[in-house]
Protein backbone atom coordinates (compact mmCIF):
# COMPACT_ATOMS: atom_id res chain seq x y z
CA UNK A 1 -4.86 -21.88 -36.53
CA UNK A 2 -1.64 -23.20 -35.31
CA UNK A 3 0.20 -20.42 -35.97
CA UNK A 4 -2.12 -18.16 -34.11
CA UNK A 5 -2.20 -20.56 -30.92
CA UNK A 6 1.61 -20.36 -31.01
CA UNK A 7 1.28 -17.06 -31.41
CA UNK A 8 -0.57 -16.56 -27.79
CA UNK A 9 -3.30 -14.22 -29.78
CA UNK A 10 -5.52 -16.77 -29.01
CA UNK A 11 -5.57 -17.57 -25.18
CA UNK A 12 -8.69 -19.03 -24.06
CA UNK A 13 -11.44 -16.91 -22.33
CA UNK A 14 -13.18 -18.21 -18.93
CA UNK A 15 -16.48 -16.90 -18.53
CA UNK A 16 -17.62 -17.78 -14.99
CA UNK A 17 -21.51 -17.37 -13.46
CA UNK A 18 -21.73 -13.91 -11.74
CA UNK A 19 -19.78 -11.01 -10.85
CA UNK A 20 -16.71 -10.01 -8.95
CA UNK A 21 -19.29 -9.06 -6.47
CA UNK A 22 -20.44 -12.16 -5.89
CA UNK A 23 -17.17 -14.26 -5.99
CA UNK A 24 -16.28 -12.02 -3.19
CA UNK A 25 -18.94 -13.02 -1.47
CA UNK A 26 -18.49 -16.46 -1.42
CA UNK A 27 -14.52 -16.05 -0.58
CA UNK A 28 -15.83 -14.26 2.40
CA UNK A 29 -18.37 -17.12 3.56
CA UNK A 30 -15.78 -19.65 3.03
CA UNK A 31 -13.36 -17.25 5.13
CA UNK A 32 -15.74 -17.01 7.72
CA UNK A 33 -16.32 -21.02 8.15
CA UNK A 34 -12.82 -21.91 7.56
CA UNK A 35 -11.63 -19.43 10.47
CA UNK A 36 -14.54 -20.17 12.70
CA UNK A 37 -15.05 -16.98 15.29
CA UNK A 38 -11.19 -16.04 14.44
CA UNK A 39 -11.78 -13.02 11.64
CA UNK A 40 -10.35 -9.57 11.60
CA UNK A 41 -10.81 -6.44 9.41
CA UNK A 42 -7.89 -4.15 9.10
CA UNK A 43 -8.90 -0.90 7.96
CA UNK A 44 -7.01 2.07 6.74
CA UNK A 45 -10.07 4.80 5.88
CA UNK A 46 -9.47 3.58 2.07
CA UNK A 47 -11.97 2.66 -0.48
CA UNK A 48 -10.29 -0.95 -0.69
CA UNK A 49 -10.49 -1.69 2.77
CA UNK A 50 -13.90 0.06 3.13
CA UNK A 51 -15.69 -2.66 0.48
CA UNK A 52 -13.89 -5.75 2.14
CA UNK A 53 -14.96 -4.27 5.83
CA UNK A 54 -18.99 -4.05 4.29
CA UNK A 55 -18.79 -7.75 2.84
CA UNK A 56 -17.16 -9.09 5.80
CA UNK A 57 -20.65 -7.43 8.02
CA UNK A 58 -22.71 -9.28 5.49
CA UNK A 59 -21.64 -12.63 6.35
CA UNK A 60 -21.02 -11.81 9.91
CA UNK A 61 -25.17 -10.43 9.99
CA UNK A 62 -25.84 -14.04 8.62
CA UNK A 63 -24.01 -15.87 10.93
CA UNK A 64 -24.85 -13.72 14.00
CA UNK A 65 -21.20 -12.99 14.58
CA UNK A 66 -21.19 -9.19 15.64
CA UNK A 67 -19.82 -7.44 16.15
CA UNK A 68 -16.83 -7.02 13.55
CA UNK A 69 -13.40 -6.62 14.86
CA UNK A 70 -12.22 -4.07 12.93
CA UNK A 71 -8.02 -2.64 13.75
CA UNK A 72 -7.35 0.69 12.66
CA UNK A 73 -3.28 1.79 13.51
CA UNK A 74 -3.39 6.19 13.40
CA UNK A 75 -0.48 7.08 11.41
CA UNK A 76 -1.56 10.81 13.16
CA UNK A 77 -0.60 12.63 9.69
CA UNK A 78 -4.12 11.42 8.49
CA UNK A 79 -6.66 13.32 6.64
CA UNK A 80 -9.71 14.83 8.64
CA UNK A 81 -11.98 13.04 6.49
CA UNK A 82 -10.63 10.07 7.19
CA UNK A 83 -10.48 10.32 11.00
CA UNK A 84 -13.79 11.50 10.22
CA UNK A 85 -14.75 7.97 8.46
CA UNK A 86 -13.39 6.05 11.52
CA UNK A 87 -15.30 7.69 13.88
CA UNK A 88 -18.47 6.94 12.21
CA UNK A 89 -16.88 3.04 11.97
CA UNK A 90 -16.85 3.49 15.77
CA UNK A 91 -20.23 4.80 15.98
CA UNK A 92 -21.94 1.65 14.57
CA UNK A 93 -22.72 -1.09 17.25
CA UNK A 94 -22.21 -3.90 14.47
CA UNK A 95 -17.95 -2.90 14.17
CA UNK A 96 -15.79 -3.13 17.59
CA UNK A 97 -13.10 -0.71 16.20
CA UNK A 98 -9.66 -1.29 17.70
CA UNK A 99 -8.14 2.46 17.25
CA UNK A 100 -4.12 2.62 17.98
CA UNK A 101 -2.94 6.25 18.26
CA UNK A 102 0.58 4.33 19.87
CA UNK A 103 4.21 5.62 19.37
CA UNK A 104 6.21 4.74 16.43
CA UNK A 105 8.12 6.35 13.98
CA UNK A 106 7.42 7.01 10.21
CA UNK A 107 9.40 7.98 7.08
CA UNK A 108 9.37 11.85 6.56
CA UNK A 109 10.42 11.79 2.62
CA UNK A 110 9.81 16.03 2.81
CA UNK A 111 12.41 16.02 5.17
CA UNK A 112 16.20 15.52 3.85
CA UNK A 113 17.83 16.30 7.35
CA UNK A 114 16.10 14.30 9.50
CA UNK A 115 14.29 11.24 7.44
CA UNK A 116 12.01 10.18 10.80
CA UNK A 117 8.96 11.51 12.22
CA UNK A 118 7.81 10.30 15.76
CA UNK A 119 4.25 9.47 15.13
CA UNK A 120 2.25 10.28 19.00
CA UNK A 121 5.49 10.58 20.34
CA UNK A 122 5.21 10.38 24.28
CA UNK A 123 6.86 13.44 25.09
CA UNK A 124 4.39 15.57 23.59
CA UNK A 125 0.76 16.92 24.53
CA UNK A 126 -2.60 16.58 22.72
CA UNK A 127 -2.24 20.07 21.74
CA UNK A 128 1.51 19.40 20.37
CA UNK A 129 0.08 16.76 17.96
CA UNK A 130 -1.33 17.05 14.74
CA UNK A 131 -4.95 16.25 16.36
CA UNK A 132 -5.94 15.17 19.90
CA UNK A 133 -6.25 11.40 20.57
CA UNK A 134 -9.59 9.58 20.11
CA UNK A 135 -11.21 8.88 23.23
CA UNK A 136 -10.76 5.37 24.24
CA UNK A 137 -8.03 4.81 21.67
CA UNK A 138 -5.35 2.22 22.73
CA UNK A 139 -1.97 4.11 23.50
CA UNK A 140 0.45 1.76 24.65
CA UNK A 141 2.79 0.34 22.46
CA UNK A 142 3.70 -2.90 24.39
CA UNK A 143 4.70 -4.61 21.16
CA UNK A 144 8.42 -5.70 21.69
CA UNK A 145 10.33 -8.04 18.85
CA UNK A 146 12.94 -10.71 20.08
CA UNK A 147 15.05 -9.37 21.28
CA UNK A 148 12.86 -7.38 23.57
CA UNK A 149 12.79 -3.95 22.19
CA UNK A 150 9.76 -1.97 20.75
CA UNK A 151 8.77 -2.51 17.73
CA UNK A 152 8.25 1.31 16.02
CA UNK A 153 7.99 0.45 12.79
CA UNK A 154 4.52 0.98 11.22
CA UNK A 155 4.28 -2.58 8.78
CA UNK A 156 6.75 -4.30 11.62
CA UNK A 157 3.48 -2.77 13.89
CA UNK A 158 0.66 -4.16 12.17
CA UNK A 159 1.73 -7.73 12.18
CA UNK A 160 3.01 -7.69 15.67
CA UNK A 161 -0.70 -6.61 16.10
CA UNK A 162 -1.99 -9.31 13.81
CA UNK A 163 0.33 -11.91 15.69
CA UNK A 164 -1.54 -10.66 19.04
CA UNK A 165 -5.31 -11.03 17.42
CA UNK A 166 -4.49 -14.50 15.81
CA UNK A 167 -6.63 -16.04 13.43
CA UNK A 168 -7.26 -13.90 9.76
CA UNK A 169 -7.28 -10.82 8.97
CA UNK A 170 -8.94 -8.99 5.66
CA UNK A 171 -6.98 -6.42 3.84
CA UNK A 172 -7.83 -4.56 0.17
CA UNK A 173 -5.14 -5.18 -1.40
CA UNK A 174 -5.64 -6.33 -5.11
CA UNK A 175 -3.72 -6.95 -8.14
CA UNK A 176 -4.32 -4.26 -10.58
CA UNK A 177 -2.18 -1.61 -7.89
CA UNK A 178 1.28 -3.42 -8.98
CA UNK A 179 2.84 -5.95 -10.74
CA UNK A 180 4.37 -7.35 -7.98
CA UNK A 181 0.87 -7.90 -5.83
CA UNK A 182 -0.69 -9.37 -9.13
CA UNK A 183 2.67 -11.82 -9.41
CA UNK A 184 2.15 -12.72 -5.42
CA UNK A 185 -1.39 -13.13 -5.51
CA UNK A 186 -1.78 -15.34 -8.61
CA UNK A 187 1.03 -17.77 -8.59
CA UNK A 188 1.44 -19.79 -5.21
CA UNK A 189 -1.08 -20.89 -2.47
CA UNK A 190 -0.06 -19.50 0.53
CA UNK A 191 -3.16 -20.87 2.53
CA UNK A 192 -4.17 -23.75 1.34
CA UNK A 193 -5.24 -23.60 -2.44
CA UNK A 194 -5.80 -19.55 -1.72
CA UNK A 195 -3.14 -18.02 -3.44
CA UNK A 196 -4.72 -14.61 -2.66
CA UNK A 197 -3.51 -14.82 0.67
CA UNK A 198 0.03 -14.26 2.77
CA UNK A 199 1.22 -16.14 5.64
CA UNK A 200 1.60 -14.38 8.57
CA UNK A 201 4.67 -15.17 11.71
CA UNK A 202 5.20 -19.05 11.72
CA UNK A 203 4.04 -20.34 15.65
CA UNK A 204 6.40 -23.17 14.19
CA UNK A 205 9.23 -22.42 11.38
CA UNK A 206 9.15 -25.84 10.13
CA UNK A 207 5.39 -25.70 9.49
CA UNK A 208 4.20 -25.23 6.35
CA UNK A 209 1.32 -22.17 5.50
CA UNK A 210 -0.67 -24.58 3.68
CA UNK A 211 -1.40 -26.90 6.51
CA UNK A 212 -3.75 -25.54 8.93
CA UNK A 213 -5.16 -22.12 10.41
CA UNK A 214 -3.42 -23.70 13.78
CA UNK A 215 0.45 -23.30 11.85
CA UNK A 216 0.49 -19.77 12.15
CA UNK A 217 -0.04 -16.72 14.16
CA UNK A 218 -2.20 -15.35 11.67
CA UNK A 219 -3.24 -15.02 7.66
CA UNK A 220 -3.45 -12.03 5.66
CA UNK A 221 -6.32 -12.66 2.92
CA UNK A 222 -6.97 -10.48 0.18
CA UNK A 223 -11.10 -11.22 -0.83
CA UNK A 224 -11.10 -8.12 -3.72
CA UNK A 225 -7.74 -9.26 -5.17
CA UNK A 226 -9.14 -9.55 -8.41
CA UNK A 227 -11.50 -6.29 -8.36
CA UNK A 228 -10.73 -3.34 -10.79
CA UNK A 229 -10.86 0.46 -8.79
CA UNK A 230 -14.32 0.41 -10.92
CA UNK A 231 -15.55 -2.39 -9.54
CA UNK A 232 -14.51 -0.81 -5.69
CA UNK A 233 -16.25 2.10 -6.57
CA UNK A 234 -19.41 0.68 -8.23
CA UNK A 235 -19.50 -1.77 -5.25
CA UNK A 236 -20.09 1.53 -2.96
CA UNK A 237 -22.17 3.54 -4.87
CA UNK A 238 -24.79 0.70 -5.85
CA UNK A 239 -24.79 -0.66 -1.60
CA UNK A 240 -24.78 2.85 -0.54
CA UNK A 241 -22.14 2.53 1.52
CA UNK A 242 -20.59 4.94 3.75
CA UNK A 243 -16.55 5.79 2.44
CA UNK A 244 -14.26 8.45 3.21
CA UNK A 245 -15.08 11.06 1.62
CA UNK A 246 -11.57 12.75 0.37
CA UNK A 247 -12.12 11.09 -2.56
CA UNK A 248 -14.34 13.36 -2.92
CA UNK A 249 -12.51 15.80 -2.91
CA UNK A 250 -9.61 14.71 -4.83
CA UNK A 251 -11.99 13.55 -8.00
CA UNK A 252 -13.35 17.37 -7.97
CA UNK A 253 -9.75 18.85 -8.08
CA UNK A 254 -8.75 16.82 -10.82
CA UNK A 255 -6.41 13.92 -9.14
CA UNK A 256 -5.77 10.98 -11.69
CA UNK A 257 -7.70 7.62 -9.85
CA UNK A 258 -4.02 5.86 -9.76
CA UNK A 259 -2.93 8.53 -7.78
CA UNK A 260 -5.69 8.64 -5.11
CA UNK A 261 -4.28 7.56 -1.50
CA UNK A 262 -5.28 8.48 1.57
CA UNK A 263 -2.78 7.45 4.36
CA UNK A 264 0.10 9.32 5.49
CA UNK A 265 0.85 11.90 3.45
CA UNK A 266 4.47 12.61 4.10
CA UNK A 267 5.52 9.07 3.14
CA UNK A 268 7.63 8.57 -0.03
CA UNK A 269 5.09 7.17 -1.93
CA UNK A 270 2.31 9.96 -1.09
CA UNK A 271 4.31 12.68 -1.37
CA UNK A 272 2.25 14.10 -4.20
CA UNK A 273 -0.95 15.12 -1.78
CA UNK A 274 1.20 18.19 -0.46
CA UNK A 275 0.71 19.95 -3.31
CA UNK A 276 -3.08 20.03 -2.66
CA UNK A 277 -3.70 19.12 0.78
CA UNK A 278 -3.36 23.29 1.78
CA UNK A 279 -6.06 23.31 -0.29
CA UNK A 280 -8.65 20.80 -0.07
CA UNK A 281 -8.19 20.73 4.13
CA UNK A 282 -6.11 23.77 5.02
CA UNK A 283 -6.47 23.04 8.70
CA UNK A 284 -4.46 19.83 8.63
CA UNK A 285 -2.53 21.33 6.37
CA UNK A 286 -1.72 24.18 8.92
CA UNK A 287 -1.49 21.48 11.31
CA UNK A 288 0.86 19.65 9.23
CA UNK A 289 3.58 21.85 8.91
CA UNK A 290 3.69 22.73 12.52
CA UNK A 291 4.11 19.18 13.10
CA UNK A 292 6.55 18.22 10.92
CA UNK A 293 9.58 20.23 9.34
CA UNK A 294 9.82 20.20 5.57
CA UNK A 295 6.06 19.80 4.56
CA UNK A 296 5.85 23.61 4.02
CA UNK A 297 8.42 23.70 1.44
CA UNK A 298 7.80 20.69 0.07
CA UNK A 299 4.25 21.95 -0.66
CA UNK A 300 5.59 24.75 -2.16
CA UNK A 301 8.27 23.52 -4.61
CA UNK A 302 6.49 20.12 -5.37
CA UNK A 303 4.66 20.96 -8.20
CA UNK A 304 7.86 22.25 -9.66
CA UNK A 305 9.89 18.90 -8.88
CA UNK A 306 6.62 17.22 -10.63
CA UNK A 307 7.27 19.07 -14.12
CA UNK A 308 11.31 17.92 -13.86
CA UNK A 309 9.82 14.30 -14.86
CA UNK A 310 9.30 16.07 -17.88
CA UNK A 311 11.72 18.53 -18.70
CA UNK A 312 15.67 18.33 -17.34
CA UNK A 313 16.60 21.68 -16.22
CA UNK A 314 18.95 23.97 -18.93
CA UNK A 315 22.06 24.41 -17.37
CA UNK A 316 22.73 20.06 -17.15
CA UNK A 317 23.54 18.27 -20.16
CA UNK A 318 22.10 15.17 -18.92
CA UNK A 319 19.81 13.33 -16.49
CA UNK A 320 22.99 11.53 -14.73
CA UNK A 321 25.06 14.95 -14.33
CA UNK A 322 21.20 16.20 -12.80
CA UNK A 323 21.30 13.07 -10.37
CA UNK A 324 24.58 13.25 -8.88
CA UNK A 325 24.57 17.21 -8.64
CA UNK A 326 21.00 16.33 -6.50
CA UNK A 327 22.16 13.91 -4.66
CA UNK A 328 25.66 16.00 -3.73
CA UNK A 329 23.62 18.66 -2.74
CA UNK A 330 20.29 17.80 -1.08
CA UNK A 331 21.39 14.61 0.60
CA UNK A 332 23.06 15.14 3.66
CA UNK A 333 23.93 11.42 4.90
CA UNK A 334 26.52 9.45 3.72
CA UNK A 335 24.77 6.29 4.22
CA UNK A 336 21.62 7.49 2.27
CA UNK A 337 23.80 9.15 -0.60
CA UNK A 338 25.29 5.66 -0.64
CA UNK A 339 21.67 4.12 -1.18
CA UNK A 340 20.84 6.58 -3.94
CA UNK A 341 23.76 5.38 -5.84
CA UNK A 342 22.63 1.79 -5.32
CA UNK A 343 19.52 2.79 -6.76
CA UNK A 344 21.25 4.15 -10.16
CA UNK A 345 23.31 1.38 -10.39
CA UNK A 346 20.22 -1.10 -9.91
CA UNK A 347 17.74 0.50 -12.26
CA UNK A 348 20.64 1.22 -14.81
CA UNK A 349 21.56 -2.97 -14.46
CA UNK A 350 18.19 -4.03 -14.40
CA UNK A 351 16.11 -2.42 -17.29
CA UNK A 352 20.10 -1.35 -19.33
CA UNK A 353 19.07 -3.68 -22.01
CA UNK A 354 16.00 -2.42 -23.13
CA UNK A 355 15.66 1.47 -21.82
CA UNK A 356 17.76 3.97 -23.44
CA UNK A 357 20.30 5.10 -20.40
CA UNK A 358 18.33 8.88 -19.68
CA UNK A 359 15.38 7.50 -19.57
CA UNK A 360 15.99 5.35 -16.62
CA UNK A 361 18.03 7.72 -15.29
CA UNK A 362 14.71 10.37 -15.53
CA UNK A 363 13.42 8.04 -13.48
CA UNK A 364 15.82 7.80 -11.10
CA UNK A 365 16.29 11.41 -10.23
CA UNK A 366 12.54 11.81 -9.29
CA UNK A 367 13.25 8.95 -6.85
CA UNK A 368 15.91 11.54 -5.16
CA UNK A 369 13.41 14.50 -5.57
CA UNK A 370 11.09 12.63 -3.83
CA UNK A 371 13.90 12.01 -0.83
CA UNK A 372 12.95 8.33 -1.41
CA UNK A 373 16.08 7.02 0.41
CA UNK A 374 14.65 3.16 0.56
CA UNK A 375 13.91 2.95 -3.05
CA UNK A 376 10.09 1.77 -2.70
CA UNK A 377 9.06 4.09 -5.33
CA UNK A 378 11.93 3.27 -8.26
CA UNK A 379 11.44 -0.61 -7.03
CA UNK A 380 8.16 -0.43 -8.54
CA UNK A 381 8.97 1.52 -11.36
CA UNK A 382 11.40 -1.08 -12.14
CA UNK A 383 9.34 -3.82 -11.89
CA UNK A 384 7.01 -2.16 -14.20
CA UNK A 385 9.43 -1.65 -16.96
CA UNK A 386 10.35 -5.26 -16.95
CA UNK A 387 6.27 -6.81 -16.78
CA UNK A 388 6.26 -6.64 -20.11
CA UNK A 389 9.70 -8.46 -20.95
CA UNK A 390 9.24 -11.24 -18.30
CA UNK A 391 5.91 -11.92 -19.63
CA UNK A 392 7.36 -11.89 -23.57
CA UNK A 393 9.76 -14.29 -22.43
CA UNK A 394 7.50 -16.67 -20.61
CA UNK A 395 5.39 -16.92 -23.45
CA UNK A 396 8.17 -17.53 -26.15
CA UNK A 397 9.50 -20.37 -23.79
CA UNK A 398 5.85 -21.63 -23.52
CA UNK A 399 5.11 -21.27 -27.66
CA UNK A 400 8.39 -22.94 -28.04
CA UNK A 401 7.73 -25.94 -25.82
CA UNK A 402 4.07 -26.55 -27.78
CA UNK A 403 6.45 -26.35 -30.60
CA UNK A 404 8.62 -29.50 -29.32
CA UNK A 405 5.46 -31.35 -27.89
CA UNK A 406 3.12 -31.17 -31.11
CA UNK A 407 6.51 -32.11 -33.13
């Protein structure tokens, strides 16, 4: 028996009363009381956000504290349906929907001349943009950072927006997406004894985020951190509530559930719904491509990219000859061909001692297919190959100091 506790095959098992349902639940209440009249939703159109927005009505219906402030920043290169689901968000009289269609600029990863896109960009019309503005949407961007210029970045955007609301704000985010969210979310209290929650901009930076709601500008909590994408979707289909229904439309042609997103779709880390958004909506599509140079081709070669994970192509003897020869000839910036070699360099460092050399270097390359010039995409990849190690070595340091203890 020793030897198997030593072993860690025989970790302990918690059973607690209920469901993840109902621990939700009773996060939210204690959310609610514990930020008295101070509680945001912010809501992409996703099926995460979509379950935390329902269980934060509940509560609010039994305290009498509607309507919801839901915040909703338009990334414009959004799917129909889910401008679709927001505007039946803004139809209720229970949600006060916040809708941003402001300026700011966004990564355009199907682009390799020009990296930016200028999302509602002020110099052009209603009929110039993907869509026309909601009516009643806020358009100003009057966010500014501190040194007094505008903030037009979109995650620099949404807590400058937080900052101005105050108080906390619910997001979907939950631990089985990465390792990193499951390492952030589990490990240190960040509100309190909540360690499923983020501090926001310090009002003071000496104060500490465990002290009080008064310390900072605002929270970020995460109620479903602990929910599995079955227990999302058997949450929504057992309340009957409303979702966006793309997803749909992506289960019926054949997407893998990992692989399901519906925000901006030229961003690095979405790049793969160009290869069916001309077919599922062909009128944003259509839209799309006017918009914004590259999507077009991108949509077109994509698919091809995707089998190069794969397969390396004939005439290169190996995956680093295939990465520099990319990089050489589809990056055009110095700066970012400098970045792409960073990423090599930091993949090949970081996972060298356990990865055979090509296979990281497989890897890599996609990153460059996929014009992912800030390395969000191989970051994760990364951290994904070395999970598994961290954990084995956490657990041989903890089996060897039961060793020392029991003698």
């Amino acid at each position: 028996m020793t030897d198997l506790l030593f072993s860690g095959k025989a970790r302990p098992h918690y059973f607690l009363p209920g469901t993840v349902f109902d621990a939700a639940l009773r996060r939210m209440r204690w959310i609610f009381e514990e930020f008295d009249g101070h509680v945001s939703v912010s809501s992409s159109g996703g099926k995460d956000s979509t379950v935390v927005l329902e269980l934060a009505l509940i509560v609010a219906r039994e305290r009498g504290e509607l309507p919801l402030r839901v915040q909703f920043l338009d990334q414009e290169a959004e799917y129909e349906a889910t401008v679709e689901y927001m505007r039946r968000l803004q139809a209720r009289p229970e949600i006060n929907l916040e809708w941003y269609q402001i300026p700011f600029r966004e990564y355009n990863a199907a682009n390799h001349a020009d990296n930016w896109s200028h999302q509602w960009d002020e110099d052009l019309t209603d009929d110039q943009y993907i869509r026309p503005r909601e009516p009643g949407s806020i358009r100003v961007n009057d966010f500014l950072d501190k040194k007094g210029q505008v903030i037009d970045r979109f995650k620099a955007l949404l807590t400058a927006m937080n900052d101005r609301v105050g108080g906390c704000h619910l997001t979907g985010m939950r631990c089985e997406e990465s390792p990193n969210r499951r390492v952030f979310m589990t490990s240190h209290a960040s509100y309190k004894w909540v360690t499923w929650a983020s501090g926001g901009t310090p009002v003071n930076p000496k104060s500490r985020a465990s002290d009080s709601p008064a310390d900072r500008k605002h929270y970020l909590l995460h109620p479903v951190y602990d929910w599995s994408y079955r227990d999302v979707w058997h949450a929504i289909e057992t309340q009957g509530w409303d979702y966006n229904v793309f997803y749909d439309k992506m289960f019926r042609y054949g997407v893998k559930t990992q692989s399901m997103r519906v925000s901006c779709f030229h961003h690095e880390e979405s790049m793969g719904s160009l290869w069916y958004l001309q077919e599922l909506e062909p009128e944003t599509w259509a839209a799309a491509t006017r918009r914004y140079s590259g999507i077009n081709s991108y949509g077109h070669v994509g698919q091809q990219q995707s089998a190069m994970k794969i397969s390396l192509p004939y005439m290169f003897d190996s995956w680093m000859e295939y990465n520099l020869f990319l990089i050489g000839k589809l990056i055009p910036d110095p700066d970012d061909r400098a970045k792409f070699h960073k990423q090599r360099e930091r993949a090949l460092a970081q996972c060298g001692g356990f990865m055979h050399s090509e296979d990281i270097m497989e890897a890599v390359t996609v990153s460059v297919l996929n014009n992912d010039v800030y390395g969000a995409t191989i970051d994760k990849w990364i951290q994904g190959q070395r999970e598994p190690l961290q954990r084995q070595h956490w657990e041989r340091i903890s089996r060897e100091r039961k060793a020392r203890a029991f003698g």
